[in-house]
Protein backbone atom coordinates (compact mmCIF):
# COMPACT_ATOMS: atom_id res chain seq x y z
CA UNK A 1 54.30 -43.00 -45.35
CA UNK A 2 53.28 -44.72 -48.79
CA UNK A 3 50.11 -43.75 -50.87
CA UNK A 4 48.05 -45.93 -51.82
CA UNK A 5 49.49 -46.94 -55.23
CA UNK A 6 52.74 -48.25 -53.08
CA UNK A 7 55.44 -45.51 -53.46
CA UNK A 8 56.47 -43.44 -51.35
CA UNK A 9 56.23 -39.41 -51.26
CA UNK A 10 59.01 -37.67 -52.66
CA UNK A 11 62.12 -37.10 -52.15
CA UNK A 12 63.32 -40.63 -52.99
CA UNK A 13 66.35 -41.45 -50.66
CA UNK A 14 67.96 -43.61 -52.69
CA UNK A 15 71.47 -46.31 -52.88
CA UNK A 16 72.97 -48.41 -54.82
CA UNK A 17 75.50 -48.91 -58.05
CA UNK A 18 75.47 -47.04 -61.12
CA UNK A 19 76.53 -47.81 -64.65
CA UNK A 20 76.78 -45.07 -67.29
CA UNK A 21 78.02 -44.39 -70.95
CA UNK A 22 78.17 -40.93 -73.23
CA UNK A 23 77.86 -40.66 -76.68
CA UNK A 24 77.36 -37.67 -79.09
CA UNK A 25 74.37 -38.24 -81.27
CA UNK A 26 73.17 -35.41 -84.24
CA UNK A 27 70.47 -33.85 -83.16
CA UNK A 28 68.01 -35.23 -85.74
CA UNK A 29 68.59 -38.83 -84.98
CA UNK A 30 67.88 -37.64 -80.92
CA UNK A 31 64.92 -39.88 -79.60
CA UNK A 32 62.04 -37.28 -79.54
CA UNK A 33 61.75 -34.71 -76.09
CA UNK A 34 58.75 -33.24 -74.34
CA UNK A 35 57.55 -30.10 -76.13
CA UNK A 36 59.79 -27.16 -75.28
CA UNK A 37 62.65 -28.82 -74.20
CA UNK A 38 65.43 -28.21 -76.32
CA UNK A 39 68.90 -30.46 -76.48
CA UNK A 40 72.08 -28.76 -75.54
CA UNK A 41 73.95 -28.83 -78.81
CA UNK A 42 77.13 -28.77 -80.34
CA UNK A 43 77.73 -28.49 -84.24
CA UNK A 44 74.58 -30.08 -84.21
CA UNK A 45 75.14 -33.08 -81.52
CA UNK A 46 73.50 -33.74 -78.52
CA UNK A 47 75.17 -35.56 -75.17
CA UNK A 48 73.38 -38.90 -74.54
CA UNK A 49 74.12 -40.77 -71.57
CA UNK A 50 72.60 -44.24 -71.00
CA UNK A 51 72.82 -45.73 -67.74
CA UNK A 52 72.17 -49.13 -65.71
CA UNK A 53 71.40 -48.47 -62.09
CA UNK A 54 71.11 -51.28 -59.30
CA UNK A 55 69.23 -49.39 -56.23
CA UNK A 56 69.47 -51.44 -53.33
CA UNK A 57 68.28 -51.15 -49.74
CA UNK A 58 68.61 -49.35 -47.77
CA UNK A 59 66.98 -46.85 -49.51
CA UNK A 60 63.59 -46.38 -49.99
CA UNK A 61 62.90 -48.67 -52.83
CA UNK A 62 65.14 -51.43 -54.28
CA UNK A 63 65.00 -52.35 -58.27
CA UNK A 64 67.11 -52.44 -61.33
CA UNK A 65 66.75 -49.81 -63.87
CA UNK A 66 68.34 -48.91 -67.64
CA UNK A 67 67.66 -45.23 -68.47
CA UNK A 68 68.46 -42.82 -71.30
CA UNK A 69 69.03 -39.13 -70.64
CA UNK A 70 69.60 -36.16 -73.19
CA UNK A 71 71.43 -33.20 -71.92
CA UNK A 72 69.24 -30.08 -72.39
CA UNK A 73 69.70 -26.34 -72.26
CA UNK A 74 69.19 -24.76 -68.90
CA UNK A 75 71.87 -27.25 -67.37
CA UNK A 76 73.11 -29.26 -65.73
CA UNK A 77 69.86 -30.52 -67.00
CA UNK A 78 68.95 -34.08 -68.46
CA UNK A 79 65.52 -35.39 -69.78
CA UNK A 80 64.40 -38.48 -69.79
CA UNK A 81 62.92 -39.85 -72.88
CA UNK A 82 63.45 -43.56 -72.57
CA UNK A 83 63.51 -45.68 -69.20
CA UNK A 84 62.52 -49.15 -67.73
CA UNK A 85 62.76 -50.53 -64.25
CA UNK A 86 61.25 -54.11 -62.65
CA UNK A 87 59.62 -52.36 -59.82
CA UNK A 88 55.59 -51.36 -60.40
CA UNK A 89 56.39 -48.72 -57.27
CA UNK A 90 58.99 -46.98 -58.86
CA UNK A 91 57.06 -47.10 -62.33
CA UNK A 92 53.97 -45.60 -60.89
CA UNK A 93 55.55 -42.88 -58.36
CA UNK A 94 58.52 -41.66 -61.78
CA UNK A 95 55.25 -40.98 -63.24
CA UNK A 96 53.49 -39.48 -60.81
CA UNK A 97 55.67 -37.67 -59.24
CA UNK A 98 58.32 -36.52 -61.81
CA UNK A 99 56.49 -36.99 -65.03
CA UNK A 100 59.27 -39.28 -65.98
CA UNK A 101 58.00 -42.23 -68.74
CA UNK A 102 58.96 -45.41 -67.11
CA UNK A 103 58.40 -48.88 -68.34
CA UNK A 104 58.59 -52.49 -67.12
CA UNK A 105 61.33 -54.65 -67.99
CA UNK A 106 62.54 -58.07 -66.91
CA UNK A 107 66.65 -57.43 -66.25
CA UNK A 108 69.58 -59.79 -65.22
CA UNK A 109 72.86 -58.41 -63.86
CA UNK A 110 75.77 -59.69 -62.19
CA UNK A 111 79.00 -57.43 -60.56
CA UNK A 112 82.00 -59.94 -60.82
CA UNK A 113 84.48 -59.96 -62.15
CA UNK A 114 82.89 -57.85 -64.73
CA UNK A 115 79.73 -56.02 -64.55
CA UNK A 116 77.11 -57.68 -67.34
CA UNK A 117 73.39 -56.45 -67.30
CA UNK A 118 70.48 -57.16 -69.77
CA UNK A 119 67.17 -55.25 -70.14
CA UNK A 120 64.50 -57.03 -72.11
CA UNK A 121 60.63 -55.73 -72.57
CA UNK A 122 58.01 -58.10 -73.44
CA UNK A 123 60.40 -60.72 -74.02
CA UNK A 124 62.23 -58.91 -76.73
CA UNK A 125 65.77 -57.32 -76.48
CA UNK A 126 66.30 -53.40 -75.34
CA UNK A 127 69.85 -53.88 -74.55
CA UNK A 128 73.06 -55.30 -73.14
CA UNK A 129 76.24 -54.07 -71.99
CA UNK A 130 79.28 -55.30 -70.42
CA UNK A 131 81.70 -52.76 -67.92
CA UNK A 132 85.40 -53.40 -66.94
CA UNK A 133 86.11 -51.14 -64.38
CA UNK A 134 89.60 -49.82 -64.76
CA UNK A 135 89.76 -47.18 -61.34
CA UNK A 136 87.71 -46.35 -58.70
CA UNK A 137 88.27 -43.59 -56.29
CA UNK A 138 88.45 -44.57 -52.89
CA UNK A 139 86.22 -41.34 -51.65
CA UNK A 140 83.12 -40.19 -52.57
CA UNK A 141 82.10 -37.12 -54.35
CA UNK A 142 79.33 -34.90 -54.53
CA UNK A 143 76.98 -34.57 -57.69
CA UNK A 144 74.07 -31.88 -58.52
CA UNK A 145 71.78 -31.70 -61.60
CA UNK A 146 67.94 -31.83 -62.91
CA UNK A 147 66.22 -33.30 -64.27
CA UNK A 148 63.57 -31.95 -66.58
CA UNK A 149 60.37 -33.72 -68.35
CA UNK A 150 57.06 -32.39 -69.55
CA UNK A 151 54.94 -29.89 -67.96
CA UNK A 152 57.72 -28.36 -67.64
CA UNK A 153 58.71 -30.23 -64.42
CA UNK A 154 61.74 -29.35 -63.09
CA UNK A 155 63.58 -31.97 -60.35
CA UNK A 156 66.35 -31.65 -58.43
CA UNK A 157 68.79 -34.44 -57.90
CA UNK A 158 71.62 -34.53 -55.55
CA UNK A 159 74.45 -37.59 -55.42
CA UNK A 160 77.73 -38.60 -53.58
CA UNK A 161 79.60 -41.85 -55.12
CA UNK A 162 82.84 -43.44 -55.59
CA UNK A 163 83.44 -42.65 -59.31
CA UNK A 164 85.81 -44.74 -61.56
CA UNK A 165 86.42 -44.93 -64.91
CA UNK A 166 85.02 -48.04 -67.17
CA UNK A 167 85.17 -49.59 -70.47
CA UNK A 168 82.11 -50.87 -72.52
CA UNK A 169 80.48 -52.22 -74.95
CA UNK A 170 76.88 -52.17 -75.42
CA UNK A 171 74.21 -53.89 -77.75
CA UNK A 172 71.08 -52.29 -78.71
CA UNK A 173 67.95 -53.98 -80.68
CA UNK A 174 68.25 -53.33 -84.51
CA UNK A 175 64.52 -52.19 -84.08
CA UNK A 176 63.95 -51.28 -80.40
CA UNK A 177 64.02 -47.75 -79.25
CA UNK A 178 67.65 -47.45 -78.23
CA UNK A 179 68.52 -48.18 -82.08
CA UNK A 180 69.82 -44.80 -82.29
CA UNK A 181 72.71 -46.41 -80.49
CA UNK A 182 73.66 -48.93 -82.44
CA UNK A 183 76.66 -49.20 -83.62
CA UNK A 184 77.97 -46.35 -81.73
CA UNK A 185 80.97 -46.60 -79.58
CA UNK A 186 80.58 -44.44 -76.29
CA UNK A 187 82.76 -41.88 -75.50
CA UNK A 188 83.77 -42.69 -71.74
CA UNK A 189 81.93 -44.71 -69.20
CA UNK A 190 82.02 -44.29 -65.93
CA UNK A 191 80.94 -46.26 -62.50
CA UNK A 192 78.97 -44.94 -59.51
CA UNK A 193 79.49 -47.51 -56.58
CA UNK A 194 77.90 -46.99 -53.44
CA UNK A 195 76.02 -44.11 -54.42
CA UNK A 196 73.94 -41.90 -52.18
CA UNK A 197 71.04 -40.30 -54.36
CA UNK A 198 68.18 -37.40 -52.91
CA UNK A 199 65.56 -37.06 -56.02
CA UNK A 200 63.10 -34.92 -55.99
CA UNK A 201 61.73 -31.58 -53.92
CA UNK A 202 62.15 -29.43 -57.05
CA UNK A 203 59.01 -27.60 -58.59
CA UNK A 204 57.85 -26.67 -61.78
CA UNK A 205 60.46 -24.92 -64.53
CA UNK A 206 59.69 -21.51 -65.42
């Protein structure tokens, strides 16, 4: 059953495709994290993984998303300091429910031959990327991690999905908040297809 604001209660059964890139970022240049929630570092570089997501039915909700995760001690953990999706729902239950800080965007994808997505906020440019997937295994395989925001709120995330290896290239805004990007090239992308996603059901970090 929903609540009144239109999204239902968690966990979020969830399907779809996924999109991601890595890249190592310093530390200072990190887009800034809830308070006590420290990156997972290396010589001073942080993991960043940025990632279009296409959720279709039939899961509970269906929208488009572009979301930026940091990896963070405690792992696998990620936080979320930057994210936008087209849904209201999914805006108002990330918040609710998960403390995650989504946005609206407008976004346009397509999935052949290549996939091609853009994200833009108030009519201005967040980002583009393009995807050429290279492999794709033909099984699926199972994923576990957390996701942590402010509070702290801890939430568990559990995934199956074909995973294949990409290549991309990505365009950020000169002066939007994924500038931190730009002019970085990732260090691997990878594809999700016909993913299976459970989020949610964790509780508070302590």
């Amino acid at each position: 059953m929903s609540n009144p604001a239109g999204y239902p209660p968690e966990p979020w059964h969830l399907r779809g495709h996924l999109h991601v890139s890595a890249w190592c970022v310093p530390a200072r240049e990190l887009p800034e994290l809830p308070p006590g929630i420290r990156p997972l570092t290396v010589v001073g570089r942080a993991l960043v993984l940025a990632a279009w997501v296409d959720y279709r039915p039939p899961g509970v909700l269906s929208y488009r998303e572009l979301m930026v995760t940091v990896v963070v001690r405690g792992g696998p953990v990620v936080s979320i300091p930057h994210i936008w999706v087209d849904s209201p729902e999914s805006l108002a239950g990330g918040r609710a429910l998960w403390h995650i800080p989504k946005e609206l965007a407008e976004f346009t994808m397509s999935d052949a031959p290549d996939f091609e997505a853009e994200a833009r906020a108030d009519g201005d440019l967040l980002a583009r990327a393009r995807f050429r997937r290279r492999r794709v295994l033909p099984v699926p395989l199972p994923l576990a991690f957390s996701v942590l925001q402010r509070g702290p709120k801890r939430s568990r995330v559990r995934v199956t999905a074909r995973l294949g290896v990409a290549r991309s290239a990505w365009s950020v805004a000169a002066s939007g908040p994924l500038a931190f990007l730009g002019g970085r090239r990732p260090l691997l992308s990878l594809v999700a297809r016909d993913f299976r996603m459970r989020f949610g059901g964790g509780s508070r970090a302590r």
